[in-house]
Protein backbone atom coordinates (compact mmCIF):
# COMPACT_ATOMS: atom_id res chain seq x y z
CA UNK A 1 0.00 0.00 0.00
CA UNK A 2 2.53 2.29 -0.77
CA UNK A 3 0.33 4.98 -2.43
CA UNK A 4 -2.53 4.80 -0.10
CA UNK A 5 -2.48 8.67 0.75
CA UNK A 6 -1.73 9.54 -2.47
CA UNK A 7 -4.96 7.46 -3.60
CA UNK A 8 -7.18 9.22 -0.92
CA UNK A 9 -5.92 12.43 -1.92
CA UNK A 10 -7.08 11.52 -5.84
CA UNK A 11 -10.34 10.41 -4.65
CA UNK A 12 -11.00 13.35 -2.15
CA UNK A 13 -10.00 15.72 -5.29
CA UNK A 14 -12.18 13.73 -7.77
CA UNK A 15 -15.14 13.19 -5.68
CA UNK A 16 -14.97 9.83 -6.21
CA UNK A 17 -16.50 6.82 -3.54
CA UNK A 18 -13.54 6.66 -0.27
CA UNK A 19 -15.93 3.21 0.27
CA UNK A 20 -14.48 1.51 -2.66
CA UNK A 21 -10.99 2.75 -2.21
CA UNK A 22 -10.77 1.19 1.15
CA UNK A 23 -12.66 -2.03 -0.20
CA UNK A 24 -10.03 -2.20 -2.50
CA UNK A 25 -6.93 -2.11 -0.67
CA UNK A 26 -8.28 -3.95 2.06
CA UNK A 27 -9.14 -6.68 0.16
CA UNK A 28 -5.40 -6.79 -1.37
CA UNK A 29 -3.51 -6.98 2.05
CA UNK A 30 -6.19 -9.91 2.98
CA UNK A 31 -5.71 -11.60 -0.07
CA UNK A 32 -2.02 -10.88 0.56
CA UNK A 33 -2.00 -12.41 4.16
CA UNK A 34 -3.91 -15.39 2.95
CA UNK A 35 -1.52 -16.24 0.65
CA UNK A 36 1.00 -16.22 2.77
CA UNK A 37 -0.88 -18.35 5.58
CA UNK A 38 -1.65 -21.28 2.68
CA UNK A 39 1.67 -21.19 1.61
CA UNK A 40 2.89 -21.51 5.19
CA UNK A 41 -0.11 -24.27 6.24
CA UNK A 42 1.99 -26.02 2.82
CA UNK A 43 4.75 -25.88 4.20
CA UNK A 44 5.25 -24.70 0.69
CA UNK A 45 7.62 -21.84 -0.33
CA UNK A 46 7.65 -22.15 -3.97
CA UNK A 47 4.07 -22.08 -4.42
CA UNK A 48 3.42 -19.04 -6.55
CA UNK A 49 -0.40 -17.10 -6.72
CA UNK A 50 -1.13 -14.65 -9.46
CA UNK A 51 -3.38 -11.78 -7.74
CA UNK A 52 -5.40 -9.87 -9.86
CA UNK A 53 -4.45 -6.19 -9.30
């Protein structure tokens, strides 16, 4: 989440739905921390997921 603020600031200056911003990135880190937790319930470090961006 490395351009969080900057992607409030956009949405503050656009108008644009804060709701869906934060649905968004939230849903990446759990997606992110899911991955991780299969891959470690593997016991599998090579195990590559695509995540749709």
């Amino acid at each position: 989440m490395p351009n969080f603020t900057k992607g409030i600031m956009e949405t503050l200056l656009n108008k644009g739905d804060l709701d869906e911003l934060f649905r968004k990135h939230l849903e990446s880190a759990v997606n992110s921390l899911l991955q991780a937790e299969l891959t470690a319930f593997l016991d599998y470090l090579n195990c590559k997921i695509k995540l749709e961006k």
